[in-house]
Protein backbone atom coordinates (compact mmCIF):
# COMPACT_ATOMS: atom_id res chain seq x y z
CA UNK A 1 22.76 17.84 6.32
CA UNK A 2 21.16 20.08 8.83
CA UNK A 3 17.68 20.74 6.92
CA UNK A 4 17.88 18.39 4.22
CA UNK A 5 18.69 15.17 3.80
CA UNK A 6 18.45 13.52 0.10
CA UNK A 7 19.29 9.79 -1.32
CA UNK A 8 18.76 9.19 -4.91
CA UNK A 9 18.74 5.95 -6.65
CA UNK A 10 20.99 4.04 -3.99
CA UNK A 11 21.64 0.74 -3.06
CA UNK A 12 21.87 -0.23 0.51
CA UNK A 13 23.01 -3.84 2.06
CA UNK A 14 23.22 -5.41 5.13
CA UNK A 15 27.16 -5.73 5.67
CA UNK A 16 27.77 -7.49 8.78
CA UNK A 17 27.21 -5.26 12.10
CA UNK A 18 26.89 -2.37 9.62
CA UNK A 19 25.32 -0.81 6.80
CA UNK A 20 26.64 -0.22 3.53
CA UNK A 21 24.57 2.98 1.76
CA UNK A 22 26.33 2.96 -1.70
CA UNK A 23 25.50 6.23 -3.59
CA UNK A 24 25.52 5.72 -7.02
CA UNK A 25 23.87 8.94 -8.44
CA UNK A 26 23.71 11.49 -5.58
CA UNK A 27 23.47 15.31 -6.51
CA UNK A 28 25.41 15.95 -2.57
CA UNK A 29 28.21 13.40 -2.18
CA UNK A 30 29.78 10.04 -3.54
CA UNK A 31 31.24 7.19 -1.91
CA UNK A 32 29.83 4.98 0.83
CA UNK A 33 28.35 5.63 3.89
CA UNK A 34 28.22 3.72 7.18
CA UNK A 35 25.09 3.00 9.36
CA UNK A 36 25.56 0.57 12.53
CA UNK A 37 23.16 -0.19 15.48
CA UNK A 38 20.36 -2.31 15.53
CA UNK A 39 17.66 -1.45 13.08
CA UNK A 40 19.82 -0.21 9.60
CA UNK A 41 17.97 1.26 6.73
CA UNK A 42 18.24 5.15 7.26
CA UNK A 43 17.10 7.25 10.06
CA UNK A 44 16.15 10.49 9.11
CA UNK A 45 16.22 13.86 11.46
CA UNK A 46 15.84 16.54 9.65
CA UNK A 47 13.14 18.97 8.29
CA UNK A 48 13.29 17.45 4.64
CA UNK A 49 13.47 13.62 3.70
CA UNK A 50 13.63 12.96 0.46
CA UNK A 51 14.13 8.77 -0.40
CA UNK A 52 14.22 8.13 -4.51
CA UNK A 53 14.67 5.13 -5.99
CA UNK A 54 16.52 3.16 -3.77
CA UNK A 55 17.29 -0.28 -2.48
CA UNK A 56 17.24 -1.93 0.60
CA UNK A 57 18.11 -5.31 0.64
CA UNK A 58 17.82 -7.14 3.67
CA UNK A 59 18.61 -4.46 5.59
CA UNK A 60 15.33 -5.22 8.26
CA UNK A 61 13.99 -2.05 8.29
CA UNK A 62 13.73 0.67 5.82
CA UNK A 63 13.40 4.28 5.86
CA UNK A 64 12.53 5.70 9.39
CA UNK A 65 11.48 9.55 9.35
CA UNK A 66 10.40 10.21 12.62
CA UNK A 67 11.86 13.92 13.32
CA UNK A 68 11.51 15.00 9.38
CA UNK A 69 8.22 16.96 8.96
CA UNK A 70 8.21 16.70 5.24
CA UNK A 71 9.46 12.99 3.73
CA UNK A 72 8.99 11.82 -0.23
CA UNK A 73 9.25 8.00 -0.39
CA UNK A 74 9.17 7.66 -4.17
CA UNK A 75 9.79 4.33 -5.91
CA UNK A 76 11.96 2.69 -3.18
CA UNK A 77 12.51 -1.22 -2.93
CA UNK A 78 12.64 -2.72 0.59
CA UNK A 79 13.03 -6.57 0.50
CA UNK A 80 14.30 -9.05 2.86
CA UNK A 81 15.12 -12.40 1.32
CA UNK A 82 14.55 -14.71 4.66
CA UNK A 83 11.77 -15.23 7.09
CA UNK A 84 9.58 -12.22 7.66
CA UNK A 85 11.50 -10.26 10.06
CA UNK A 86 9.52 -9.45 13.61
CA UNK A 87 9.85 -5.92 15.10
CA UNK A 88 10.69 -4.22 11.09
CA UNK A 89 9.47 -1.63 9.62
CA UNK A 90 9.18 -0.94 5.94
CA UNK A 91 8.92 3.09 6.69
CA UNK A 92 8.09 5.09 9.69
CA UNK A 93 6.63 8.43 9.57
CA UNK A 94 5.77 9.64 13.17
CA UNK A 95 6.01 13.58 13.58
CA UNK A 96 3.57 16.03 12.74
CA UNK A 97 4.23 17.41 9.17
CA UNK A 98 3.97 20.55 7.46
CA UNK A 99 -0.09 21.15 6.82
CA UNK A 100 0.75 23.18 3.58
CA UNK A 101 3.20 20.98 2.08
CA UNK A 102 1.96 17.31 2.08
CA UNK A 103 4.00 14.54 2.40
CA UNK A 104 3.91 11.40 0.23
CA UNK A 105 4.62 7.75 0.19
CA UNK A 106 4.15 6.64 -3.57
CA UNK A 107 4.98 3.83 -5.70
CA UNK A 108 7.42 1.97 -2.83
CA UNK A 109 7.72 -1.92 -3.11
CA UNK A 110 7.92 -3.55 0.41
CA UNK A 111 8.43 -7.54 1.25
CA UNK A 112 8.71 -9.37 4.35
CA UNK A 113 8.61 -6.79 7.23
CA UNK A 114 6.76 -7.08 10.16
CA UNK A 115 4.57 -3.95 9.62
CA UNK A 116 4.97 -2.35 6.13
CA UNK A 117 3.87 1.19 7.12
CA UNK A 118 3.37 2.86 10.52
CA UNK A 119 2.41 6.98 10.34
CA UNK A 120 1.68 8.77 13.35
CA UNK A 121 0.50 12.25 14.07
CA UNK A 122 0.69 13.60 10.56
CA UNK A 123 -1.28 15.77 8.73
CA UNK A 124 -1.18 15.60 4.71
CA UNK A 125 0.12 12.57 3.89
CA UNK A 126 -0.63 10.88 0.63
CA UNK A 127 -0.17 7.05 0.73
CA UNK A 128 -0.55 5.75 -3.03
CA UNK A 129 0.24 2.90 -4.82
CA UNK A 130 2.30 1.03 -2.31
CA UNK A 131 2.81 -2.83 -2.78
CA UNK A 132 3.10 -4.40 0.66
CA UNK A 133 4.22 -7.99 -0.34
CA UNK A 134 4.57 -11.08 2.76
CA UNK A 135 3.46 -8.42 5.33
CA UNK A 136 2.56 -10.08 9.24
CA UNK A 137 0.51 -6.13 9.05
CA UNK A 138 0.09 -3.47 6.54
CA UNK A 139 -0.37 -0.13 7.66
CA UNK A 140 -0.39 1.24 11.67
CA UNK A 141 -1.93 4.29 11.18
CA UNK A 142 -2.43 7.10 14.10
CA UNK A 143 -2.61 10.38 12.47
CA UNK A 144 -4.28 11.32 9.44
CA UNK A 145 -3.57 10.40 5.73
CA UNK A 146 -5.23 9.17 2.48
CA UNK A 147 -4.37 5.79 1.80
CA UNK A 148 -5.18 5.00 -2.07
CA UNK A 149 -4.71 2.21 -4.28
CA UNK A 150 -2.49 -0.02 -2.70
CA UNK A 151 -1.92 -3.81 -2.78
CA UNK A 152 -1.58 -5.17 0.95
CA UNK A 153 -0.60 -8.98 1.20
CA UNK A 154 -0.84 -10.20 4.39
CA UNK A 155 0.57 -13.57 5.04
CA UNK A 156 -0.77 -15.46 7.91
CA UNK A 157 1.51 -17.98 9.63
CA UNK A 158 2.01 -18.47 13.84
CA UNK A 159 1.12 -14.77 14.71
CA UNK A 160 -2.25 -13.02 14.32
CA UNK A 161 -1.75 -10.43 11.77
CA UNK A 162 -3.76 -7.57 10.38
CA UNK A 163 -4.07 -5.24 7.20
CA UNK A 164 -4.99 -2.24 8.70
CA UNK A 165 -4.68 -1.19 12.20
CA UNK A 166 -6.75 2.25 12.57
CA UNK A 167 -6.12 4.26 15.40
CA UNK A 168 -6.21 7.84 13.52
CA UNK A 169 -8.18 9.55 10.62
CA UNK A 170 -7.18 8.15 7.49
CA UNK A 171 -9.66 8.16 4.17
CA UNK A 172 -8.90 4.12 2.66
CA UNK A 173 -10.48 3.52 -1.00
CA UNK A 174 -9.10 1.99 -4.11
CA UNK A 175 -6.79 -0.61 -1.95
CA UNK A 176 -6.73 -4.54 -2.58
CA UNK A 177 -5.85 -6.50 0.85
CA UNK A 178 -5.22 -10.35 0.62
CA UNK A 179 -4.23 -13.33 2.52
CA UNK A 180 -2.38 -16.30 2.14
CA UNK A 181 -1.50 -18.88 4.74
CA UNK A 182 1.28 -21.23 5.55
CA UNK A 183 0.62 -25.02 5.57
CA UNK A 184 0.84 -24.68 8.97
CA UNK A 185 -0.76 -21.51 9.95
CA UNK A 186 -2.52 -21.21 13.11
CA UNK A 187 -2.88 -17.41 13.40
CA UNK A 188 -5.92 -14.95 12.85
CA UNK A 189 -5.78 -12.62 9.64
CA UNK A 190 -8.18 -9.13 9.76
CA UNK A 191 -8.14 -7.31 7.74
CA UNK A 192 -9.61 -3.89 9.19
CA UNK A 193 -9.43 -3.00 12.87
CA UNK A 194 -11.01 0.49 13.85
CA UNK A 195 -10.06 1.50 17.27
CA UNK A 196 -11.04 5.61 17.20
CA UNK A 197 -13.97 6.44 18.55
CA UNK A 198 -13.53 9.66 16.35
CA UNK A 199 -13.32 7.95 13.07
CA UNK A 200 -16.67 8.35 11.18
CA UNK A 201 -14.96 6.04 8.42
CA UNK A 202 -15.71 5.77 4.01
CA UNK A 203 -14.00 2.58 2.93
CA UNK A 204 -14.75 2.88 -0.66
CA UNK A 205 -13.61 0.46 -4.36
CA UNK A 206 -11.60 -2.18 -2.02
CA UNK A 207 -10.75 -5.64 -2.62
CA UNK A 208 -10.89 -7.65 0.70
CA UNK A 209 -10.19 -11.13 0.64
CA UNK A 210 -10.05 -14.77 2.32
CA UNK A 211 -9.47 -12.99 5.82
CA UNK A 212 -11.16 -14.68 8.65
CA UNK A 213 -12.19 -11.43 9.73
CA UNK A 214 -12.85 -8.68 7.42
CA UNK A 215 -13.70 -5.49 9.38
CA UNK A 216 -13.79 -5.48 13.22
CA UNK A 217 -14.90 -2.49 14.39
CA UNK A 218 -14.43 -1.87 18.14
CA UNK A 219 -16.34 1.57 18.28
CA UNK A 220 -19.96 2.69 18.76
CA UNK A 221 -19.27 5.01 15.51
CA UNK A 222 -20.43 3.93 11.87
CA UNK A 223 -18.75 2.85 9.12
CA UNK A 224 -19.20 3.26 5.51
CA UNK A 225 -18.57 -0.04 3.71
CA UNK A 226 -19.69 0.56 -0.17
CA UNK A 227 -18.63 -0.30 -3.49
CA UNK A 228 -16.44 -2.86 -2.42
CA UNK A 229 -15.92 -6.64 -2.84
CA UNK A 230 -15.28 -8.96 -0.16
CA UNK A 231 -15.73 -12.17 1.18
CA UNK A 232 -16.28 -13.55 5.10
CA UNK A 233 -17.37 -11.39 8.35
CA UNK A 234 -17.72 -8.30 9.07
CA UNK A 235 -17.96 -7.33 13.08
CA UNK A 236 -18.85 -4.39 14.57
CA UNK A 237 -21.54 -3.07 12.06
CA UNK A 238 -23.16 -4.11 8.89
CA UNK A 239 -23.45 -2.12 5.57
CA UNK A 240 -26.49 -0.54 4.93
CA UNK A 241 -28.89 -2.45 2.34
CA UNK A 242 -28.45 0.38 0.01
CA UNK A 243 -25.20 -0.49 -0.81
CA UNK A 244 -22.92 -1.18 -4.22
CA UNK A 245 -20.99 -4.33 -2.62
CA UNK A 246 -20.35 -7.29 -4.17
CA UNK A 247 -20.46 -9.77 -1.19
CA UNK A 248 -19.16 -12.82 -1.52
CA UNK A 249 -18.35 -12.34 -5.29
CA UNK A 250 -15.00 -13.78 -6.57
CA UNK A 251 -13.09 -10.87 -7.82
CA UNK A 252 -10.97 -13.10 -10.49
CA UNK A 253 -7.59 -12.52 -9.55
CA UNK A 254 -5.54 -13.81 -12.71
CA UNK A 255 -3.43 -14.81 -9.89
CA UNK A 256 -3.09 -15.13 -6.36
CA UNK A 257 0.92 -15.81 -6.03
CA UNK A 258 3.03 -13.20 -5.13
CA UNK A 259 5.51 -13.81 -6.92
CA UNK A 260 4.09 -13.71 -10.41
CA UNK A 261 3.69 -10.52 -11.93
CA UNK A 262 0.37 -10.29 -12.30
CA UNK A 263 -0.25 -10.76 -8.48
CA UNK A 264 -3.76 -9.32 -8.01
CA UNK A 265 -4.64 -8.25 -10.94
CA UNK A 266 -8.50 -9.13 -12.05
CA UNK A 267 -9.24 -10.61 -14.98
CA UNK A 268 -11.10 -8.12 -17.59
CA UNK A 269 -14.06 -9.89 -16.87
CA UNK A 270 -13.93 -9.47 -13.32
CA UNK A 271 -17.15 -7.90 -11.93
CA UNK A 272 -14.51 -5.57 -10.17
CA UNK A 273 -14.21 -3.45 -13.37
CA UNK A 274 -15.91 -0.40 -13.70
CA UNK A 275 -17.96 -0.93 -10.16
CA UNK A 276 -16.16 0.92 -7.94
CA UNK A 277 -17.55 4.22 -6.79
CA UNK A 278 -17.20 7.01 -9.77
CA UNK A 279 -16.52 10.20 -7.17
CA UNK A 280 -13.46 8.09 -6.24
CA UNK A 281 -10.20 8.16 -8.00
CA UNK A 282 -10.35 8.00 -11.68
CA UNK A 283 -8.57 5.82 -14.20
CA UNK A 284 -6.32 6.00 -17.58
CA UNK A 285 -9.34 5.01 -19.63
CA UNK A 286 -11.92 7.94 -18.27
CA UNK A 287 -14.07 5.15 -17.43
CA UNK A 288 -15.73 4.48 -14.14
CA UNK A 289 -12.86 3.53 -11.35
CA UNK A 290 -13.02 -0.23 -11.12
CA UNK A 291 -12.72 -1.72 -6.94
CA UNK A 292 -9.55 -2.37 -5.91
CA UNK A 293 -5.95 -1.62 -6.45
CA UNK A 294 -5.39 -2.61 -9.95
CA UNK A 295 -7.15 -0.96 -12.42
CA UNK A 296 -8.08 -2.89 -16.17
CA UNK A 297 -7.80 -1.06 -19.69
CA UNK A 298 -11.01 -1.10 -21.29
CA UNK A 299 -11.55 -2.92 -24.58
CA UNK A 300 -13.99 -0.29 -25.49
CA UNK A 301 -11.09 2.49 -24.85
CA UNK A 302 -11.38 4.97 -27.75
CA UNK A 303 -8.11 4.63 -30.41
CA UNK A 304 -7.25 6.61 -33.49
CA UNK A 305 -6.49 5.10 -36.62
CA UNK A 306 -2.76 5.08 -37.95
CA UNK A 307 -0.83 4.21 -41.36
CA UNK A 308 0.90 0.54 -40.87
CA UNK A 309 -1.10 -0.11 -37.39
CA UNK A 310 -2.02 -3.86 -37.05
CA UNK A 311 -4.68 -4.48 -34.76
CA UNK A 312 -4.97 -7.63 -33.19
CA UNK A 313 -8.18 -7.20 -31.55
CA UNK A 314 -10.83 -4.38 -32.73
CA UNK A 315 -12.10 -1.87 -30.02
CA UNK A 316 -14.27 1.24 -30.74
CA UNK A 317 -12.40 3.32 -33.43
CA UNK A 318 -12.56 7.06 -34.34
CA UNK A 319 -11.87 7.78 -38.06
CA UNK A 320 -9.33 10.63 -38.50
């Protein structure tokens, strides 16, 4: 493919020295497809980059787009079984896109990577409700891009490991960052570190918690912290006192394992729901946006009234 290069609903597997891409549903080509060197996953060149629904099982790596200047990463699966792998990258985007046709990494499951997302030099990118499970960091980011309501577990074992590294111009609202530890740990976990002197930051509706740093910002520049709830220190600046945090206030994950499925998501209870910052994002319920990734259905959500309907609880009805 010279200016387009497509994979839809694939399955790829580490197969000794190489890589076997299986194509199961593919609108070009069938078969298989061979990948060898170092890194696997796919390398992509071209102008367009389209990755589907795929799988990458412990292929290291994932998808890495750094000559395509317009890549979809839509509902891909990246897991490696074993240890967190050091130097691997869930998906690389490094090339400066296409200003009027944004780019967008959406809905992508990623576990045990070194660094789940690194962009560089892009212009509209869309980064959107990501999972970043087992991470050492979460996102690299040195270009611009909206980062929204994503789920970033870090875990925090012999190496110091980070959430967010900013060296670019991203906007960051709506996300929930977390970290757990080994028995053993002996790292450092931050979760935010600003390093552009350029970046007059809004971190808006995010969960940030049990980091032993929260926010270190190493620039003279000020940073909005607001409508967010987090626990421990925050270096660099301090949020104005006219501010919508909720500081040191247990969010009430229903659970804190990663491998259940309600990983980080707060109770309905949780003074998380409908706090978050109402100019930012919205939710299925039309209600205010509630802080963090993971966003509750309201008991109060209006419902219609049908023949046969059971209702096990009783929110606010409408008679039709």
């Amino acid at each position: 493919f010279d200016e387009e290069f497509n994979f839809y609903v694939s399955n790829l597997y580490k197969n000794g020295f190489s890589y076997l891409f299986t194509v199961i549903l593919n609108p070009f080509s069938t078969g298989h497809v061979f990948f060898g060197g170092l890194f696997g996953g796919i390398f992509a060149g071209i102008f367009y980059a389209y990755f589907i629904n795929n799988n990458f099982i412990n292929c290291g790596n994932g998808i890495f787009a750094e000559q395509a200047q317009i890549l979809k990463a839509l509902d891909n699966t990246m897991i490696n079984t074993g240890n967190i792998g050091q130097n691997m990258i869930g998906i690389n985007f490094s090339i400066t896109a296409l200003d009027f046709f944004p780019s967008l990494i959406c809905d992508n499951k990623i576990e045990k990577t070194d660094t789940g997302v690194i962009v560089n030099s892009v212009n509209r990118l869309d980064i959107i409700s990501n999972e970043l499970i087992y991470q050492t960091n979460g996102f690299m980011v040195s270009g611009t891009a909206n980062i929204l309501r994503n789920l970033i577990h870090i875990y925090k074992d012999s190496l110091d490991c980070f959430g967010i590294i900013n060296n670019g111009l991203p906007s960051f609202s709506g996300n929930t960052l977390l970290v757990t530890e080994s028995s053993t740990a002996t790292a450092t976990s931050t979760a935010i570190v600003n390093n552009n002197e350029f970046y007059l930051g809004h971190l808006l509706n995010n969960i940030i918690w049990n980091f032993d740093q929260n926010i270190v910002n190493n620039t003279t520049n000020d940073i909005e912290l607001n409508y967010s709830c987090y626990n421990g220190s925050i270096q660099g600046f301090e949020p104005s006192s006219n501010n919508e945090n909720l500081d040191n206030i247990d969010p009430e994950f229903i659970s804190e394992n990663p491998a259940s499925s309600e990983f980080c998501h707060i109770e309905d209870y949780s003074p998380c729901v409908d706090a978050g910052d109402q100019y930012v994002g919205s939710v299925p319920d039309g209600s205010i946006p509630d802080i963090g990734w993971y966003s509750t259905t309201q008991s109060h959500d209006t419902k219609t009234i049908k023949p046969s309907y059971n209702w096990v609880s009783f929110p606010r009805l409408r008679m039709t």
